[in-house]
Protein backbone atom coordinates (compact mmCIF):
# COMPACT_ATOMS: atom_id res chain seq x y z
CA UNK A 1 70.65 -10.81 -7.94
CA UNK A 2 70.55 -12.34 -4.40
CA UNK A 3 69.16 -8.87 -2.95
CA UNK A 4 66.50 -9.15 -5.85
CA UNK A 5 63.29 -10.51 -5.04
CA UNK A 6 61.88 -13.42 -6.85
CA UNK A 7 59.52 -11.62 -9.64
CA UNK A 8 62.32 -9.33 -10.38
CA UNK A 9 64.91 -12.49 -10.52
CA UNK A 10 62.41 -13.60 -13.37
CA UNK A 11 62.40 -10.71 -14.70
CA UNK A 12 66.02 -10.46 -15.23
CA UNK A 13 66.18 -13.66 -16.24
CA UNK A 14 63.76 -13.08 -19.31
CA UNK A 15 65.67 -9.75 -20.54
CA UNK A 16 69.03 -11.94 -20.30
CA UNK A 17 69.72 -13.63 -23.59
CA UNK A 18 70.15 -17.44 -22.40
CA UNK A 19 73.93 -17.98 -23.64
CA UNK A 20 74.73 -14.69 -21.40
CA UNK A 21 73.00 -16.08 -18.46
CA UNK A 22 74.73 -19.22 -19.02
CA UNK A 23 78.22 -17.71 -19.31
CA UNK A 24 77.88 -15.34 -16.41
CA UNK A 25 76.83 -18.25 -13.96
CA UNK A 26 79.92 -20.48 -15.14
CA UNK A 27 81.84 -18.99 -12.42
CA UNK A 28 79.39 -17.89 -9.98
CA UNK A 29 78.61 -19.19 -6.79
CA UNK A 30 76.16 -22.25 -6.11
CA UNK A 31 73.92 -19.83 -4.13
CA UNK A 32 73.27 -17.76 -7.07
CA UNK A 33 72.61 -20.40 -9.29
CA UNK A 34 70.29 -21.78 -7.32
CA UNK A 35 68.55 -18.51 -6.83
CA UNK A 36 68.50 -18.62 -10.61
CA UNK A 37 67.11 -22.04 -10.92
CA UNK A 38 64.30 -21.74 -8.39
CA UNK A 39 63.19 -18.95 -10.81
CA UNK A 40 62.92 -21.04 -13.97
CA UNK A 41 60.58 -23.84 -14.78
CA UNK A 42 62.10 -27.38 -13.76
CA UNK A 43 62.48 -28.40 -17.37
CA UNK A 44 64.72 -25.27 -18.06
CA UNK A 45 66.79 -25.42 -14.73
CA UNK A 46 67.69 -28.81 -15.57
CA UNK A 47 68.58 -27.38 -19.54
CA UNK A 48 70.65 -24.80 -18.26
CA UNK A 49 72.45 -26.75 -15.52
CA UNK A 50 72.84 -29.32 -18.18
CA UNK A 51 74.34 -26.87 -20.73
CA UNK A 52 76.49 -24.81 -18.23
CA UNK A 53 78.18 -28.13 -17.35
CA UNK A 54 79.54 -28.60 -21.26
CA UNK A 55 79.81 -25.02 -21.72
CA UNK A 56 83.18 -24.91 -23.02
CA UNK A 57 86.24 -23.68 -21.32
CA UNK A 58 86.68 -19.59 -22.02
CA UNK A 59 88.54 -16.91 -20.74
CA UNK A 60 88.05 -15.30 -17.69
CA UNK A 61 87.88 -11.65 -18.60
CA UNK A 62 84.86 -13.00 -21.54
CA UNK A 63 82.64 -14.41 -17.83
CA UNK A 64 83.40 -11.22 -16.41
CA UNK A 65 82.13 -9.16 -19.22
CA UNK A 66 78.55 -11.53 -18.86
CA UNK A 67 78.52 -11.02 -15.31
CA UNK A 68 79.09 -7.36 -15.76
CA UNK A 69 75.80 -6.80 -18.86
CA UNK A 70 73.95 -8.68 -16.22
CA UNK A 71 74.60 -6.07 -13.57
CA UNK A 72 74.35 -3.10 -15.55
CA UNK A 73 70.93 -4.39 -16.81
CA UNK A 74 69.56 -4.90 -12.99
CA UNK A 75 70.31 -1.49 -12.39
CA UNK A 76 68.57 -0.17 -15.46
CA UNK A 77 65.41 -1.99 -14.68
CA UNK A 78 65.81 -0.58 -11.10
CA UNK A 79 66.71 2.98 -12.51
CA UNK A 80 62.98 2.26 -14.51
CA UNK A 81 61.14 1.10 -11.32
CA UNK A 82 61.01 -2.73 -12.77
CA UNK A 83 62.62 -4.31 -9.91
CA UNK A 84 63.63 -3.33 -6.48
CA UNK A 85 67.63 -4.22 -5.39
CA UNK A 86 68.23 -4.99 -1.86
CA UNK A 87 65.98 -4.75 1.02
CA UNK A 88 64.87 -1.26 0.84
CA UNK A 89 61.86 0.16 3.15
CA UNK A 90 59.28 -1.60 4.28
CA UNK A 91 56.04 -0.19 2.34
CA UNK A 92 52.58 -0.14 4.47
């Protein structure tokens, strides 16, 4: 998601169901989160940072399995043309 750019972050975002999104960040680094945030209205960053903080403890293996729909559904939109992963060439 960092190599996305910020449409396609908002993109993802809105094809993510919100408990997902909040269960794959539980573990994820600050930088992503943020990257996250920045791409939500203030009202809902401060929702989901709120909720992800009382999210209840769960098992590893269940974040992974967030983290992992999350990828696999960045590279479908990319497989689609939706969004554009990492840098790529420049277009002129």
């Amino acid at each position: 998601i960092l190599r996305i750019n910020d449409n396609g972050v908002q993109l993802v975002i809105k094809e993510v169901q919100n408990e997902g999104l909040l269960v794959s960040l539980k573990t994820a680094m600050d930088e992503l989160k943020e990257a996250l945030f920045s791409n939500v209205l203030e009202r809902e960053a401060v929702i989901l940072k709120e909720d992800l903080e009382f999210l209840s403890p769960m098992k590893t293996s269940e974040v992974e399995k967030a983290q992992q729909n999350i990828i696999y559904m960045c590279k479908q939109l990319e497989e689609n043309g939706k969004i554009l992963i990492g840098g790529g060439e420049a277009l002129v």
